[in-house]
N, C-alpha and C. Protein backbone atom coordinates (compact mmCIF):
# COMPACT_ATOMS: atom_id res chain seq x y z
N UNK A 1 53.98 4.45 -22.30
CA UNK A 1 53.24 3.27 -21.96
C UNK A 1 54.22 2.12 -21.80
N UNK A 2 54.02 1.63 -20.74
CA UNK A 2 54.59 0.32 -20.78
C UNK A 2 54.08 -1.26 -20.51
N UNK A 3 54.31 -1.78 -21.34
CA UNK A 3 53.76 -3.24 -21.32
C UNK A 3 55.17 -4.59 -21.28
N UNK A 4 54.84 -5.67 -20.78
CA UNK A 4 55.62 -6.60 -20.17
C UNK A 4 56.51 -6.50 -21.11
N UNK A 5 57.65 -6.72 -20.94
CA UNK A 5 58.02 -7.75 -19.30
C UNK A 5 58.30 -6.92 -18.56
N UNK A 6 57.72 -6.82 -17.38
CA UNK A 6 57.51 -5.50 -16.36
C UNK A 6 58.97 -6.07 -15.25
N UNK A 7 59.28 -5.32 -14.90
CA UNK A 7 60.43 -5.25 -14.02
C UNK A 7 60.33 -4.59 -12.56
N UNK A 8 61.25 -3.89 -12.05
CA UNK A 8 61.32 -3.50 -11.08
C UNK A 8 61.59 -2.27 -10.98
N UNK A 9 60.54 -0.60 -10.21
CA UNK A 9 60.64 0.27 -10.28
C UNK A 9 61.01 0.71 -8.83
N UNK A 10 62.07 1.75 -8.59
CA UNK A 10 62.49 2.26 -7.75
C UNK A 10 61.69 3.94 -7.62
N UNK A 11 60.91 4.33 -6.63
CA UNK A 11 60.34 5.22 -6.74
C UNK A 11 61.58 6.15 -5.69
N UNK A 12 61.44 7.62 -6.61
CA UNK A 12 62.36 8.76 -6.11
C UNK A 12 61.88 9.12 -4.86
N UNK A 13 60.56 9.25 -4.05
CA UNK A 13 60.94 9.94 -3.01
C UNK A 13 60.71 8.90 -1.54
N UNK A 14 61.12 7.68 -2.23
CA UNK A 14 61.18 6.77 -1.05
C UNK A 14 62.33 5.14 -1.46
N UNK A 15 62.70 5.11 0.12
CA UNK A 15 63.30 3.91 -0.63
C UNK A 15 62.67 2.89 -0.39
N UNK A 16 62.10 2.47 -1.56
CA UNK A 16 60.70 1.66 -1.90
C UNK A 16 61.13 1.09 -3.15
N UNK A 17 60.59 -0.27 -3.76
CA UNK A 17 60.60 -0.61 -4.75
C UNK A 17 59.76 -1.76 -5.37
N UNK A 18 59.28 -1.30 -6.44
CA UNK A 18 58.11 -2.42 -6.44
C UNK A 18 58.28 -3.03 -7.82
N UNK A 19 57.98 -4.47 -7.34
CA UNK A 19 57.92 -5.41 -8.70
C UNK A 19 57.03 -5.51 -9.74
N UNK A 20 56.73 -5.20 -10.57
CA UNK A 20 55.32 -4.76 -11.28
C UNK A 20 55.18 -6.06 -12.38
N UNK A 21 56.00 -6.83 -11.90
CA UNK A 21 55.81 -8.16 -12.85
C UNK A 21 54.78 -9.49 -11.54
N UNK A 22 55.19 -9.04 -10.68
CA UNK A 22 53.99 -9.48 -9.42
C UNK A 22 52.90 -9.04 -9.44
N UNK A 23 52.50 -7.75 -9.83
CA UNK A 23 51.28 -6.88 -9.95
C UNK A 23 50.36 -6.95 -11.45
N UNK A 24 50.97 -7.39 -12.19
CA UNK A 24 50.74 -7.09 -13.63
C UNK A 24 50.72 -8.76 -14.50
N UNK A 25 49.57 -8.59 -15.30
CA UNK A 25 49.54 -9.87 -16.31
C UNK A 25 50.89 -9.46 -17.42
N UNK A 26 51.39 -10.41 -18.39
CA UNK A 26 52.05 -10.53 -19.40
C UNK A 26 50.82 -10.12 -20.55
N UNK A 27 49.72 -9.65 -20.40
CA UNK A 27 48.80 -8.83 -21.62
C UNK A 27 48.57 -7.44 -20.89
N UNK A 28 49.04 -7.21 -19.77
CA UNK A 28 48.26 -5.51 -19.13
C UNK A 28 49.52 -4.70 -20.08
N UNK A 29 49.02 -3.67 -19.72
CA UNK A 29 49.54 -2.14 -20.58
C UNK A 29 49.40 -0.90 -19.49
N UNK A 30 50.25 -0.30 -19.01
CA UNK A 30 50.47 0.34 -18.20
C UNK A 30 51.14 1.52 -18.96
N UNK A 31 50.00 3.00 -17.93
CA UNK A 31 50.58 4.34 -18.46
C UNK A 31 50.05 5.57 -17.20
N UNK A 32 50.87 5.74 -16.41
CA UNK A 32 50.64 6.58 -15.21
C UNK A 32 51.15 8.24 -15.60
N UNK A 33 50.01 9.11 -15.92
CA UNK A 33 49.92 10.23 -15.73
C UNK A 33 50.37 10.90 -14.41
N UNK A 34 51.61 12.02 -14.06
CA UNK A 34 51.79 12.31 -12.81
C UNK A 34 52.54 13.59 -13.48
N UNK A 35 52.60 14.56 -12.64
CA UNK A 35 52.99 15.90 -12.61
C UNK A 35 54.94 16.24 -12.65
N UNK A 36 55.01 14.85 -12.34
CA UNK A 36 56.63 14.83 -12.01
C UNK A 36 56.82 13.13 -12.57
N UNK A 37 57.97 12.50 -12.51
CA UNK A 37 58.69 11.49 -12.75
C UNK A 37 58.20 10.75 -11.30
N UNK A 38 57.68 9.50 -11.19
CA UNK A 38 57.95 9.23 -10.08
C UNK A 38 58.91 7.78 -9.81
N UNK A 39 60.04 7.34 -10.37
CA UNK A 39 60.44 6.21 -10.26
C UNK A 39 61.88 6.93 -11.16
N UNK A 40 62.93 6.69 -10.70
CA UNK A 40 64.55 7.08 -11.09
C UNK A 40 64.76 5.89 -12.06
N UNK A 41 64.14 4.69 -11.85
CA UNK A 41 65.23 3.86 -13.35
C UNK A 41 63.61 3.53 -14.37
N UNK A 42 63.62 4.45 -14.85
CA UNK A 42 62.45 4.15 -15.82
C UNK A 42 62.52 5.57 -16.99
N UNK A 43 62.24 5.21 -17.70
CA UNK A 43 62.34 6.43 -19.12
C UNK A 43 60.87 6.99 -18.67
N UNK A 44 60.91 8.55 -18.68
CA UNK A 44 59.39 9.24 -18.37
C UNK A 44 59.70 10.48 -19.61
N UNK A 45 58.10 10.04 -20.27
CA UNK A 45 58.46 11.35 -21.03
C UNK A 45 57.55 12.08 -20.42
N UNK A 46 57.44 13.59 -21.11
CA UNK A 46 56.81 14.76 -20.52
C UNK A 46 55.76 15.30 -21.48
N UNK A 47 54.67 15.41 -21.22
CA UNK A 47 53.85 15.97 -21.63
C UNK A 47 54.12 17.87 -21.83
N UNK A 48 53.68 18.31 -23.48
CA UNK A 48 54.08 19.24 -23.11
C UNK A 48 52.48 20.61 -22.76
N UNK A 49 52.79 21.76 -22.59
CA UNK A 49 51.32 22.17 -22.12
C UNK A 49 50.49 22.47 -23.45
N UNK A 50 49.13 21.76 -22.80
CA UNK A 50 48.24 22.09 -23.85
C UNK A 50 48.13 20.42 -24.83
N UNK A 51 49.15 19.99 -24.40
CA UNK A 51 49.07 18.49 -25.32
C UNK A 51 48.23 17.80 -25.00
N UNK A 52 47.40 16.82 -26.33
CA UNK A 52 46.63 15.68 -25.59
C UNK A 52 46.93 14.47 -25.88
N UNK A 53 46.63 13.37 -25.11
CA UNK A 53 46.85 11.92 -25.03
C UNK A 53 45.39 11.44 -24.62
N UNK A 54 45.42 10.06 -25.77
CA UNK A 54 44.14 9.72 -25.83
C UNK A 54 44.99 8.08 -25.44
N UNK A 55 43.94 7.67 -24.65
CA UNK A 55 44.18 5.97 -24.77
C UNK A 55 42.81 5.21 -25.01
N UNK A 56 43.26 4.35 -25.07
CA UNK A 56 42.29 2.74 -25.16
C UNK A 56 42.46 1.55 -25.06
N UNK A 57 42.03 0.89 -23.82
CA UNK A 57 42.72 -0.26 -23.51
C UNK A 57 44.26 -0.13 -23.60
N UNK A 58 44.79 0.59 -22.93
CA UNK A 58 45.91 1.32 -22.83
C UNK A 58 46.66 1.58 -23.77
N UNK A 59 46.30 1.42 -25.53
CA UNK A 59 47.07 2.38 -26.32
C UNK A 59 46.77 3.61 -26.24
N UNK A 60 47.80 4.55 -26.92
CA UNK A 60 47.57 5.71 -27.45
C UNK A 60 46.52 5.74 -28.66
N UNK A 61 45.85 6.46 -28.97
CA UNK A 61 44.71 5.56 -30.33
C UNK A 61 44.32 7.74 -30.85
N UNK A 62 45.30 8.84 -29.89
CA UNK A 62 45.25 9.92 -30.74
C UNK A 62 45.99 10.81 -29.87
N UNK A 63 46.86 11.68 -30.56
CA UNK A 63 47.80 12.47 -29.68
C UNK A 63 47.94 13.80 -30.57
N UNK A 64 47.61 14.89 -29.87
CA UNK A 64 47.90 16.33 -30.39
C UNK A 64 48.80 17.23 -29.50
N UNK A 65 49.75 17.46 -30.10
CA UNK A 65 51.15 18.11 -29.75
C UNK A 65 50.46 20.08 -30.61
N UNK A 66 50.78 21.08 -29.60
CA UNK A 66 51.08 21.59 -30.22
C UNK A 66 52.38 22.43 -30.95
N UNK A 67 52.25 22.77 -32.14
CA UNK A 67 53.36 23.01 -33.18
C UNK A 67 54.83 23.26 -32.80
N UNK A 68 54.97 24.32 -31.29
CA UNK A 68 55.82 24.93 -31.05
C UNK A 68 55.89 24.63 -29.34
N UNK A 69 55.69 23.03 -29.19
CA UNK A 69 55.56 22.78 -27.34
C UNK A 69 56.29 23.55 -26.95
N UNK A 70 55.57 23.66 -25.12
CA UNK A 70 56.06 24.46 -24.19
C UNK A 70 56.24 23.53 -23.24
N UNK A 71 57.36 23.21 -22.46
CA UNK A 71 57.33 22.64 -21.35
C UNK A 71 57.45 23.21 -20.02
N UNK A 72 56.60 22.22 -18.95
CA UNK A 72 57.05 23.03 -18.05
C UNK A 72 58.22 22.61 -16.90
N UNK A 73 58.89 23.38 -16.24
CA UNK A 73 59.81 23.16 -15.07
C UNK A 73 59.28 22.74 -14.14
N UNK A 74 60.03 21.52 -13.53
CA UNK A 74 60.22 20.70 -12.34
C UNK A 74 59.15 21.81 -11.60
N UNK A 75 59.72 23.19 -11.29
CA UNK A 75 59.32 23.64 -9.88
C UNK A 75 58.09 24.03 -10.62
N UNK A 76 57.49 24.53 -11.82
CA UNK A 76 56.26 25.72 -11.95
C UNK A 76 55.05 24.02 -12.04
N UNK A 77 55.84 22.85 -12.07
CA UNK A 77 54.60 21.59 -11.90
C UNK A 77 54.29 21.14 -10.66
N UNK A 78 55.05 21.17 -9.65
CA UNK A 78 55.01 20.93 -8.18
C UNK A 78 54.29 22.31 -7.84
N UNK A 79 54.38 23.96 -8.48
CA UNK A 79 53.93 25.06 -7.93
C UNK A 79 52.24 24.58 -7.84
N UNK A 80 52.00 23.93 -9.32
CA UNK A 80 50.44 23.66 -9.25
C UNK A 80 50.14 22.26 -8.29
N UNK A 81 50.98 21.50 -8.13
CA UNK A 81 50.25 20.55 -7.70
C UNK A 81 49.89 20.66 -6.09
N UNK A 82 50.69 21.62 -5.64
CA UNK A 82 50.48 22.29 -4.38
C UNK A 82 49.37 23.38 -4.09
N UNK A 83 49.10 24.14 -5.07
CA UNK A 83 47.82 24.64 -5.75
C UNK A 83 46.94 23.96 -5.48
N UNK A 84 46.71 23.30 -5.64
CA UNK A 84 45.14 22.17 -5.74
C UNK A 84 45.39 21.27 -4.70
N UNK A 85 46.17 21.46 -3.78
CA UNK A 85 46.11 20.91 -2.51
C UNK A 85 46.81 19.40 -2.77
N UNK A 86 47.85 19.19 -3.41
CA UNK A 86 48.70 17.55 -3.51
C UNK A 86 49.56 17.64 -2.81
N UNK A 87 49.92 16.74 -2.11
CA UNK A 87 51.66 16.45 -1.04
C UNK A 87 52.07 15.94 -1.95
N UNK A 88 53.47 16.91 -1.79
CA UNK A 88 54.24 16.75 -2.28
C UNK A 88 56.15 16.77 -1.92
């Protein structure tokens, strides 16, 4: 999750970059679920399978990991998101 002071994200599969301190109040809370990383200068963690994330008003407010995570590879998360019909 990230909350202000929002900066500037460079997204990986374009050269694009957006100011999210233009887009965003100094009280919003920002947390983008995506199958892959999508921005090179930003910390992304990874969900691992089977994990859950709960929010509210954009905290986390309950999170279940299980005991012995599994993660998955770059390619077997793009395999599904192509699965279900996403460009990618």
């Amino acid at each position: 999750m990230r909350k202000a002071p929002f900066g500037n994200a460079r997204l990986l599969d374009d050269d694009m970059m957006v100011d999210f301190s233009k887009v965003t109040t100094p009280n919003d809370k920002v947390s983008v679920i995506a199958t892959l990383p999508l921005t090179r200068d930003e910390t992304w963690s990874q969900l691992a399978v089977n994990e859950l994330v709960m929010f509210q008003d954009g905290d986390i407010v309950r999170s279940d990991r299980p005991e012995n995570p599994v993660y998955m590879s770059a390619e077997e998360g793009l395999e599904i998101a192509r699965a279900v019909d996403v460009s990618v």
